[in-house]
N, C-alpha and C. Protein backbone atom coordinates (compact mmCIF):
# COMPACT_ATOMS: atom_id res chain seq x y z
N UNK A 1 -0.02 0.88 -17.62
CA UNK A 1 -0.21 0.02 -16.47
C UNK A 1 1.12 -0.56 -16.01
N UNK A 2 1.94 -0.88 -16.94
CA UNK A 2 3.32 -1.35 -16.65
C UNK A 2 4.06 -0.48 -16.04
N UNK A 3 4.18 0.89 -16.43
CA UNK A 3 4.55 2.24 -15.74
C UNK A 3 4.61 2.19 -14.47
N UNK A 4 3.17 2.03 -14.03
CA UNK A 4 2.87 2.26 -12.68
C UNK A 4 2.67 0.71 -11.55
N UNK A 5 2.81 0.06 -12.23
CA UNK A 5 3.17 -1.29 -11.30
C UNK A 5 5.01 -1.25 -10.98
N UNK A 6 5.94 -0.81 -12.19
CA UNK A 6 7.15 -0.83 -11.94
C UNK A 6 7.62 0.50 -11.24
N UNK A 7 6.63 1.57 -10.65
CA UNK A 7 6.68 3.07 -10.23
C UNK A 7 7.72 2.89 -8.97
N UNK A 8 8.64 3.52 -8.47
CA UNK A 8 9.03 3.21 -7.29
C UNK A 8 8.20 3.51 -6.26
N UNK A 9 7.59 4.56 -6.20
CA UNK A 9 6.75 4.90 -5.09
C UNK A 9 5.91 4.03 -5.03
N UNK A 10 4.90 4.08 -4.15
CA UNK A 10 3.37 3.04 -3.92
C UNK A 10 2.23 4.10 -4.36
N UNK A 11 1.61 3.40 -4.62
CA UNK A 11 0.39 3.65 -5.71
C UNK A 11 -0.41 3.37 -4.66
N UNK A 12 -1.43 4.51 -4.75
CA UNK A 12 -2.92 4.43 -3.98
C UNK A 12 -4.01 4.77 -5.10
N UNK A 13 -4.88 3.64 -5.20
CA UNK A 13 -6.38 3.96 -5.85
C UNK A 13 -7.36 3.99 -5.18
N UNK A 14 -8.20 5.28 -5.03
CA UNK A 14 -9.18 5.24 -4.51
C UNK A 14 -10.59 5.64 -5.70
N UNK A 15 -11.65 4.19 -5.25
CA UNK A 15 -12.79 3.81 -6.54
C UNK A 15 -13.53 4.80 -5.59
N UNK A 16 -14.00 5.69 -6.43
CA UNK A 16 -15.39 6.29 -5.74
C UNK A 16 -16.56 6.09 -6.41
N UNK A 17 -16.75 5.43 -7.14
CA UNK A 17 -18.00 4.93 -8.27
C UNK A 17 -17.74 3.75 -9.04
N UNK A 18 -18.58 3.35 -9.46
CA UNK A 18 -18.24 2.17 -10.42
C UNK A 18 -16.65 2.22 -11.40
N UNK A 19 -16.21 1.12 -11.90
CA UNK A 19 -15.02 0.93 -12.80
C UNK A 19 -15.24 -0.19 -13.66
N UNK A 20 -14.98 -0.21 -14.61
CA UNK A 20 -15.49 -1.08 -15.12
C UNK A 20 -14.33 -0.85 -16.05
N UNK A 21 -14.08 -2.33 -17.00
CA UNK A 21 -12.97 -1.84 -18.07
C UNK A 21 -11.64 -1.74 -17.48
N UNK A 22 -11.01 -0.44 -18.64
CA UNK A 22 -9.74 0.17 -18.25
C UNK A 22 -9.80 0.20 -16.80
N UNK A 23 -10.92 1.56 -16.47
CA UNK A 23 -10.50 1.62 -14.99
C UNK A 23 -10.81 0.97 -14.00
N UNK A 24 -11.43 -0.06 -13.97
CA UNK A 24 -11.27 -1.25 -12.93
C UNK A 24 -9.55 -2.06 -13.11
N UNK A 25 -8.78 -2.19 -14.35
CA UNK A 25 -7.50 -2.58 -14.21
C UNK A 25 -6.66 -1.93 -14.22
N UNK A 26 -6.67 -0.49 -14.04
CA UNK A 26 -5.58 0.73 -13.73
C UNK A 26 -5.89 0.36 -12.11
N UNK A 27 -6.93 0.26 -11.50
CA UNK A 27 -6.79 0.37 -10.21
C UNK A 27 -6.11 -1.21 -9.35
N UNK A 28 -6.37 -2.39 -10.32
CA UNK A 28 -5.97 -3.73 -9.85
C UNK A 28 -4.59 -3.38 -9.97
N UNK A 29 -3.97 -2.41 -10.54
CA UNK A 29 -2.03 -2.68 -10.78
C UNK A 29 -1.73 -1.50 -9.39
N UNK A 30 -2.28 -0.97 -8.69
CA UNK A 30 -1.88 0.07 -7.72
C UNK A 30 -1.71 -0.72 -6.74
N UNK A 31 -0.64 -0.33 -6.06
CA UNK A 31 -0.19 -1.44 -4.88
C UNK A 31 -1.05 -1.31 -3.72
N UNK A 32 -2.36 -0.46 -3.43
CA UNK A 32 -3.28 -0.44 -2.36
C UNK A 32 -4.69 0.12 -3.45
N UNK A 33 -6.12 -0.50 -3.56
CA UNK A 33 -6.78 0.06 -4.09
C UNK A 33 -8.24 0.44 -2.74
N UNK A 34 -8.83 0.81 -2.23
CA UNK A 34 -9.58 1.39 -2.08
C UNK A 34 -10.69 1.48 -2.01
N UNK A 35 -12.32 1.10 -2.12
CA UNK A 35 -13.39 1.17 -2.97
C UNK A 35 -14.39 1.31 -2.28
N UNK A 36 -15.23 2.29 -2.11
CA UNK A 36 -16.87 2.26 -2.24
C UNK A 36 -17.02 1.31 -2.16
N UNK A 37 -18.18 1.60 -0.90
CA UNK A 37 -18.74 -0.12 -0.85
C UNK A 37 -20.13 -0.28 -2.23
N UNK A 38 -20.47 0.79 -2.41
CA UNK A 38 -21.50 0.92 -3.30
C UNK A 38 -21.37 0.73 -5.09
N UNK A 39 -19.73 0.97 -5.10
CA UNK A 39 -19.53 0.50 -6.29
C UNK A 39 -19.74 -0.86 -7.33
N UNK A 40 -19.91 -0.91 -8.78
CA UNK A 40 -19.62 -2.19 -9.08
C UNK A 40 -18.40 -1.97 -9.96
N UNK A 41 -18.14 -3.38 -10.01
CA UNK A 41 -16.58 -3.52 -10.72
C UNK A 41 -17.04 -4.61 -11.80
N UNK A 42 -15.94 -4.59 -13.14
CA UNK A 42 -15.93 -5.92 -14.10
C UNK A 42 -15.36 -5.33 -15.19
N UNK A 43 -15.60 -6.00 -15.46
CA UNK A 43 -14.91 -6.22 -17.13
C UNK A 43 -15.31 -6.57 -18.40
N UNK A 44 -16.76 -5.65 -18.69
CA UNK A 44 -17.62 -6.23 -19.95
C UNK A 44 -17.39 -6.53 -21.27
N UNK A 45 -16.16 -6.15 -21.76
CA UNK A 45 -15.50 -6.23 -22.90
C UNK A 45 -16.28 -7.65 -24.00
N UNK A 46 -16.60 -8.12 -23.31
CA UNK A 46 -16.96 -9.81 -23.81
C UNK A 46 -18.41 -9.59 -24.48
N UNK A 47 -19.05 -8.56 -23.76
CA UNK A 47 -20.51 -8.15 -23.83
C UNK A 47 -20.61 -7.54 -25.49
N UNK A 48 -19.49 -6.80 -25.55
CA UNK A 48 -19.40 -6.36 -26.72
C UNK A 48 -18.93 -6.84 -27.95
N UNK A 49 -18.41 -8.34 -27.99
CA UNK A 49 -17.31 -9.49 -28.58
C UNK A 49 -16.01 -8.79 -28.91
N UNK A 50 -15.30 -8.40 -27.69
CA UNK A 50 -14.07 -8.08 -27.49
C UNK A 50 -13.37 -9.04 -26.67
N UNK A 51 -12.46 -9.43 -26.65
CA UNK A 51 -11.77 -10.16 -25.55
C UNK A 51 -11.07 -9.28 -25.02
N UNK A 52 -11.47 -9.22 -23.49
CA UNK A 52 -10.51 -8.07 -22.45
C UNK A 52 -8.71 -8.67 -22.69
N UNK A 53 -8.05 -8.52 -23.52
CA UNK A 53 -6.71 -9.05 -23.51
C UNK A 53 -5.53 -8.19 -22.85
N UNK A 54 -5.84 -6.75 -22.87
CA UNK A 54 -4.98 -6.67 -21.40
C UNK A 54 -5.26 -6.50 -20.17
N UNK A 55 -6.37 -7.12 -20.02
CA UNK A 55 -6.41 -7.06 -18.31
C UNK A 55 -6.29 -8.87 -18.03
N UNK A 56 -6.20 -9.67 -19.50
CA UNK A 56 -6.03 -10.91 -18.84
C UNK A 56 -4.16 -11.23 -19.14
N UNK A 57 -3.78 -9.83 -19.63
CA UNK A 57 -2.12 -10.34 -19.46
C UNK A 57 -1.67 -10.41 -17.81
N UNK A 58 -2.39 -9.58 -17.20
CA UNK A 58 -1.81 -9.65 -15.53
C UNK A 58 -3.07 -10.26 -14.14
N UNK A 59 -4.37 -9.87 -14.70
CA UNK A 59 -5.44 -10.81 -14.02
C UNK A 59 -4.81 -12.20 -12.97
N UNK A 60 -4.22 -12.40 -13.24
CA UNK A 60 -3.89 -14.08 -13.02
C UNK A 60 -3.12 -14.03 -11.94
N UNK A 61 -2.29 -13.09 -12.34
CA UNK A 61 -1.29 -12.52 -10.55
C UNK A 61 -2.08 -11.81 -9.62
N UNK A 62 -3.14 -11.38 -9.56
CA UNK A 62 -3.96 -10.92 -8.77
C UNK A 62 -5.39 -11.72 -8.11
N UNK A 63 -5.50 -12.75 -8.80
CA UNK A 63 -6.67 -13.58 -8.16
C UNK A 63 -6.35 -14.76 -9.06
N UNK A 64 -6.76 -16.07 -8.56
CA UNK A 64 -7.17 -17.54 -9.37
C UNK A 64 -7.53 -17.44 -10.43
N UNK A 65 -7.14 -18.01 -11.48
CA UNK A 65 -7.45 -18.20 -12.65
C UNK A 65 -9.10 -19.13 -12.40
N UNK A 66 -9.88 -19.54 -10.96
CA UNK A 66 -10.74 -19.41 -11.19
C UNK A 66 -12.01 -18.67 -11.31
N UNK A 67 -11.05 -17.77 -10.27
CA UNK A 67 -12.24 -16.47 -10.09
C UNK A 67 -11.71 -15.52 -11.46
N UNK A 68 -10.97 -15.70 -11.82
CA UNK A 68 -10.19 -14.25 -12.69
C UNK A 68 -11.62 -14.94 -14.46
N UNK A 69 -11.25 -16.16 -14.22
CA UNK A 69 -11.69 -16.62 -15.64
C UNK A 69 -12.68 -16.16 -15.99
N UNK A 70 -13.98 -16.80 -15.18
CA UNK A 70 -15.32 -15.98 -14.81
C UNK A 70 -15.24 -14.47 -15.40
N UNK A 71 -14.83 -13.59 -14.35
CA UNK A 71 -14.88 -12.25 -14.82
C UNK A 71 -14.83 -11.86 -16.19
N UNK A 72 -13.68 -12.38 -16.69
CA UNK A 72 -13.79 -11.65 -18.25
C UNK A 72 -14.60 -12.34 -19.12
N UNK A 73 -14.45 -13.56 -19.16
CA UNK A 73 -15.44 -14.30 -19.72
C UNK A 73 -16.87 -13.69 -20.07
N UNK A 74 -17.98 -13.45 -18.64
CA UNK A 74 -18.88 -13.36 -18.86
C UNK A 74 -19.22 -11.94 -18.51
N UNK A 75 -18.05 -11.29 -17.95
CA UNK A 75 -17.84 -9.57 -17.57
C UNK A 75 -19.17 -9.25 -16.70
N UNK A 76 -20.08 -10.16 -15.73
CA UNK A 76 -21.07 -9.53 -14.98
C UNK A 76 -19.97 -8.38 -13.91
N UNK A 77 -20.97 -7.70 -13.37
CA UNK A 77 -19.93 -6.88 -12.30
C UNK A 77 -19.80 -7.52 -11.01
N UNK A 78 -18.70 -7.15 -10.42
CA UNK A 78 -19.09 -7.80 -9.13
C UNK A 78 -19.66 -6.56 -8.02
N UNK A 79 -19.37 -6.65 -6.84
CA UNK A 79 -19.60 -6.18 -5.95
C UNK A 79 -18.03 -6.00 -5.49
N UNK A 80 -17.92 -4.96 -4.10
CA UNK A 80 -16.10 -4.39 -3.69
C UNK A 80 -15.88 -5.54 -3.06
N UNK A 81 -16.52 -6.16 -2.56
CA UNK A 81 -16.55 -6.98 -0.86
C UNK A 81 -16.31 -8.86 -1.83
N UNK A 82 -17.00 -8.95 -2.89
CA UNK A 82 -16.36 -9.84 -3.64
C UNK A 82 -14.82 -9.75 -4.06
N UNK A 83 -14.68 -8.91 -4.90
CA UNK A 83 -13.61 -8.18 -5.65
C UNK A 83 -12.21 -8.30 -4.23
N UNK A 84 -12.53 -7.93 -3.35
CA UNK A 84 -11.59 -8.18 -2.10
C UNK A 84 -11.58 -9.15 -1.37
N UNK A 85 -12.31 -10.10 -1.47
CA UNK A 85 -12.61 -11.56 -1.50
C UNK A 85 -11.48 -12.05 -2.36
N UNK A 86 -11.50 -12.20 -4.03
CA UNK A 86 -10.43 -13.08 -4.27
C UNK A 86 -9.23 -12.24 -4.56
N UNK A 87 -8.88 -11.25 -3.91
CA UNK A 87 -8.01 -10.56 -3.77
C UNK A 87 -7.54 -9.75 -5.12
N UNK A 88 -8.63 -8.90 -5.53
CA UNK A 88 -8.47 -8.01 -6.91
C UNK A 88 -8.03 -6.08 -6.36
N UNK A 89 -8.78 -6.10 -4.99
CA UNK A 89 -8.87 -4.79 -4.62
C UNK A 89 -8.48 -5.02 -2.86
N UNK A 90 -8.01 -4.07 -1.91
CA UNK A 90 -7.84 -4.06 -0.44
C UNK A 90 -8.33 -3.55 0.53
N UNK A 91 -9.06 -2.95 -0.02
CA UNK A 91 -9.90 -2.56 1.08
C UNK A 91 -11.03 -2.13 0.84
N UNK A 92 -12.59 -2.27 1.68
CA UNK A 92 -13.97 -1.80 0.84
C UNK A 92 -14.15 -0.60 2.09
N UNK A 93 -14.60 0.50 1.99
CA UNK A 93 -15.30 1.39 2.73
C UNK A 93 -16.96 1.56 2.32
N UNK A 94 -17.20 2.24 3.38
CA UNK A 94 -18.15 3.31 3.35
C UNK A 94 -18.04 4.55 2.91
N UNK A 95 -18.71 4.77 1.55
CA UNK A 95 -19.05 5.74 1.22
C UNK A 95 -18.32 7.53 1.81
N UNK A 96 -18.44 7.70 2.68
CA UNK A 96 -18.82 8.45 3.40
C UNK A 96 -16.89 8.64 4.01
N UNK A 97 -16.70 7.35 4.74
CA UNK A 97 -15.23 7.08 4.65
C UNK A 97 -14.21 6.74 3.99
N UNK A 98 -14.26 6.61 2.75
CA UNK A 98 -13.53 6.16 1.69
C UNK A 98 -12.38 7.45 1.72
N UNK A 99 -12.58 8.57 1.78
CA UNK A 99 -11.45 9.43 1.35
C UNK A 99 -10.97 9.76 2.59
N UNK A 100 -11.46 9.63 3.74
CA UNK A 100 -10.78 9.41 5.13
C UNK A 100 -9.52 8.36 5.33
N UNK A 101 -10.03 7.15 4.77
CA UNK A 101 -9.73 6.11 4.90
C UNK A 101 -8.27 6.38 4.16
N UNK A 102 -8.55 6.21 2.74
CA UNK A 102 -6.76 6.66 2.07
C UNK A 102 -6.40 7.98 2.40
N UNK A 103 -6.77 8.58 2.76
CA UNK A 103 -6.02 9.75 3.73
C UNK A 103 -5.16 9.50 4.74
N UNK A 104 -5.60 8.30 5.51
CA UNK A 104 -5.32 8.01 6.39
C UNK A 104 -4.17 6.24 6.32
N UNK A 105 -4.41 5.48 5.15
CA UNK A 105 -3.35 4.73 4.49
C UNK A 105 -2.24 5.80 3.94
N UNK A 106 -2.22 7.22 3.28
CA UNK A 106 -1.36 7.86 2.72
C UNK A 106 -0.63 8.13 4.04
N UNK A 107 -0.84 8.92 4.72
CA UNK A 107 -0.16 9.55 6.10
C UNK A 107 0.31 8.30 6.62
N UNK A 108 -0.31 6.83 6.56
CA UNK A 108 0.75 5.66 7.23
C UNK A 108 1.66 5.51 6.59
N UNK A 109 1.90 5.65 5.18
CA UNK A 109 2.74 5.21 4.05
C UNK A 109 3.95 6.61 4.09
N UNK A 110 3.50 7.27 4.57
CA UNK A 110 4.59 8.63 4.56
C UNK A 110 5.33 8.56 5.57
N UNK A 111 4.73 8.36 6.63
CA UNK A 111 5.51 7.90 8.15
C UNK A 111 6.37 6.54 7.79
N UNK A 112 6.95 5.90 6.81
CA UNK A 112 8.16 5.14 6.72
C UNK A 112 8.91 5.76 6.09
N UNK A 113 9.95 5.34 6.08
CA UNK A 113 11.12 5.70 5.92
C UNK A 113 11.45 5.73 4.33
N UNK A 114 11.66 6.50 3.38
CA UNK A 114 11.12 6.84 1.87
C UNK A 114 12.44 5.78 0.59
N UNK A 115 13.18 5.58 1.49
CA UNK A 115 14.30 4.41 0.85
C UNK A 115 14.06 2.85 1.35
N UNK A 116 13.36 2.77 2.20
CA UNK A 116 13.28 1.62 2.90
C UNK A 116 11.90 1.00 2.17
N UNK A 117 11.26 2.08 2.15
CA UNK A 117 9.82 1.89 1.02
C UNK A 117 9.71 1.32 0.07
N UNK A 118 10.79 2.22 -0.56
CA UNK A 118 10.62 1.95 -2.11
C UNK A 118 11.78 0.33 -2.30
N UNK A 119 12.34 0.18 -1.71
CA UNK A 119 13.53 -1.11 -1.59
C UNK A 119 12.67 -2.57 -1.23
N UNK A 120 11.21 -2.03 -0.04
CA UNK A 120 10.94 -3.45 -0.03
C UNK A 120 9.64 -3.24 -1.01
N UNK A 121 8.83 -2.45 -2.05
CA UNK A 121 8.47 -2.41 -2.92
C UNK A 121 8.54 -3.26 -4.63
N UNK A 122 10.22 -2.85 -4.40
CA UNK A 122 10.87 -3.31 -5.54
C UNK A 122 11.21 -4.36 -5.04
N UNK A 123 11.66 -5.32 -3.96
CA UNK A 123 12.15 -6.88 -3.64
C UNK A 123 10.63 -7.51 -3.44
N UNK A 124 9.76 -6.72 -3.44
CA UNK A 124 8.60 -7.51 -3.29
C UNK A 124 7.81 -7.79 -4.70
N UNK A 125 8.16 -6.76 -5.78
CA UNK A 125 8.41 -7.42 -7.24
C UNK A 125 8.96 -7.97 -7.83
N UNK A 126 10.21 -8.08 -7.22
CA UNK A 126 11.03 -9.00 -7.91
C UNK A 126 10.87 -10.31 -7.35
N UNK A 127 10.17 -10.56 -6.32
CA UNK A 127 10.11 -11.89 -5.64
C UNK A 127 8.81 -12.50 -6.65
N UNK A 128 8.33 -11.67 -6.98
CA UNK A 128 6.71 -12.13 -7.69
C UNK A 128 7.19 -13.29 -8.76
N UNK A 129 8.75 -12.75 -9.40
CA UNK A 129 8.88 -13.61 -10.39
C UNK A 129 10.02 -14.69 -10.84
N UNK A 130 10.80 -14.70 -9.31
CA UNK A 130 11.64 -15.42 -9.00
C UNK A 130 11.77 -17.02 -8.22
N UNK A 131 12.31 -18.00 -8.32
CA UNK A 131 12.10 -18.96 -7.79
C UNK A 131 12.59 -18.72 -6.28
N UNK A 132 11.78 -19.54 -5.35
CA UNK A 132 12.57 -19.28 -3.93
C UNK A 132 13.36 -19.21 -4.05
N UNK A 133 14.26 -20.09 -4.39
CA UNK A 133 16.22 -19.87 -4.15
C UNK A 133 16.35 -18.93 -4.41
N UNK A 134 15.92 -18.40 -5.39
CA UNK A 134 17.03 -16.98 -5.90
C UNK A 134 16.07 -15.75 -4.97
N UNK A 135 14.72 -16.18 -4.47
CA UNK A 135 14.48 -15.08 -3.58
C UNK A 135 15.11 -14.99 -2.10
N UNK A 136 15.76 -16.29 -1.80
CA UNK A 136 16.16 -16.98 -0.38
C UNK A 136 17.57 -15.72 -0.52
N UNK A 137 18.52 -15.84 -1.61
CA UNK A 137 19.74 -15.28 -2.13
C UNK A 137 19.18 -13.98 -1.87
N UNK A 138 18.32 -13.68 -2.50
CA UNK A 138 18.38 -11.87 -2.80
C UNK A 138 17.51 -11.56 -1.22
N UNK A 139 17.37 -12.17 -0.11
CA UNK A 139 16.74 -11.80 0.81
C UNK A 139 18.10 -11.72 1.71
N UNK A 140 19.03 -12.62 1.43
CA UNK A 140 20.12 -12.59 2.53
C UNK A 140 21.07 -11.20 1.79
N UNK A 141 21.18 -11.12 0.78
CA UNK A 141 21.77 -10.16 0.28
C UNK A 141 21.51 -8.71 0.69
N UNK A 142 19.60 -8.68 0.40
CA UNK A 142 18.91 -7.17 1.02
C UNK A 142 19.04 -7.22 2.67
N UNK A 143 19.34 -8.10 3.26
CA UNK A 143 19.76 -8.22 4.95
C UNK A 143 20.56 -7.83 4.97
N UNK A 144 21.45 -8.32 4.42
CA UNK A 144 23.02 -7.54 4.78
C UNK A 144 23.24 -6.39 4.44
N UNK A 145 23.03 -5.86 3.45
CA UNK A 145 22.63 -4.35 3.04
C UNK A 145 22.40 -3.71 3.47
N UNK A 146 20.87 -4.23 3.87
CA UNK A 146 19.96 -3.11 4.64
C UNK A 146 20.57 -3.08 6.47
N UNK A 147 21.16 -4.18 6.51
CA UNK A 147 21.73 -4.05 8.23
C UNK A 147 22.51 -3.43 8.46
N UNK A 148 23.65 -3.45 7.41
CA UNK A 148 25.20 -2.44 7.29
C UNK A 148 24.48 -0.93 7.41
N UNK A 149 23.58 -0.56 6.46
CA UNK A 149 23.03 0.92 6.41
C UNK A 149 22.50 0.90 7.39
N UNK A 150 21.78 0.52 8.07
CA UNK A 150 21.08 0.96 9.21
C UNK A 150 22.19 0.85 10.74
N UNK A 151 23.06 -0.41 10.69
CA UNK A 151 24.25 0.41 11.47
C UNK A 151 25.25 1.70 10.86
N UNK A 152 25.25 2.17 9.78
CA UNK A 152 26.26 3.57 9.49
C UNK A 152 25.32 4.82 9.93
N UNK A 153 23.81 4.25 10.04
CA UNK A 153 23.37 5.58 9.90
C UNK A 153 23.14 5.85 11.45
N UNK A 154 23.09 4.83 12.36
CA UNK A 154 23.19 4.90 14.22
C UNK A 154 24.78 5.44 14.73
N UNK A 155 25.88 5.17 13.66
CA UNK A 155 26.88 5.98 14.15
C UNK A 155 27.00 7.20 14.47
């Protein structure tokens, strides 16, 4: 999971059925997830007297520790349209459109520019864990950078 949250490229998950477990938190670390509206999602681990302990090492950056708590705690499933509610997953489809749909997020994500991608990818992780100032610094820094390159490459 660490792999692919630190991946340079962007990560697309698309849920076409229930997830539960592992694969409900392989798909919370993908930088766009996807989902069936018909799916359910959770985290039953608790059901079984397990404590879900790695999906509550990163849970917390992805929704409130009040909605996040709930979940593992008592691991009911939710619904997509919840789940994208406190911001675990991004988008819910229809059935029917779901593989249209990231077909159609992939082809937007290809139409940018493949250095420019992966640059505000990685400043947008590193901001996750930085205090403003030092994101205020590393924003004037990636400006100037990114402005110099984009005037050498209009010459």
């Amino acid at each position: 999971k660490r792999a692919l949250r630190v991946f340079p490229l962007i990560s697309v998950a698309e849920v076409q059925g229930d997830a539960f477990g592992f694969g409900f938190g392989l798909a919370i670390v993908c930088d766009f997830v996807y989902v069936s509206e018909n799916a359910a999602l959770g985290f039953p681990e608790m059901k079984f007297g397990l404590a879900p302990a790695a999906i509550m090492a990163y849970l917390g950056e992805y929704a409130l520790p009040r909605f996040a708590f709930p979940l593992v705690l008592f691991g009911d499933p939710i619904t997509p349209q919840q789940a994208r509610q406190i911001g675990l997953i991004s988008h819910v489809s229809a059935a029917a459109t779901l593989a249209p749909d990231v077909d159609a997020l992939i082809e937007r994500i290809l139409r940018l520019d493949p250095n420019a991608a992966r640059n505000c990818k990685e400043f947008f992780q590193t901001t996750q864990q930085n205090s403003f100032d030092q994101n205020c610094r590393l924003a004037t820094e990636a400006l100037t950078v990114g402005s110099l390159a984009v005037l050498s490459r209009q010459k």
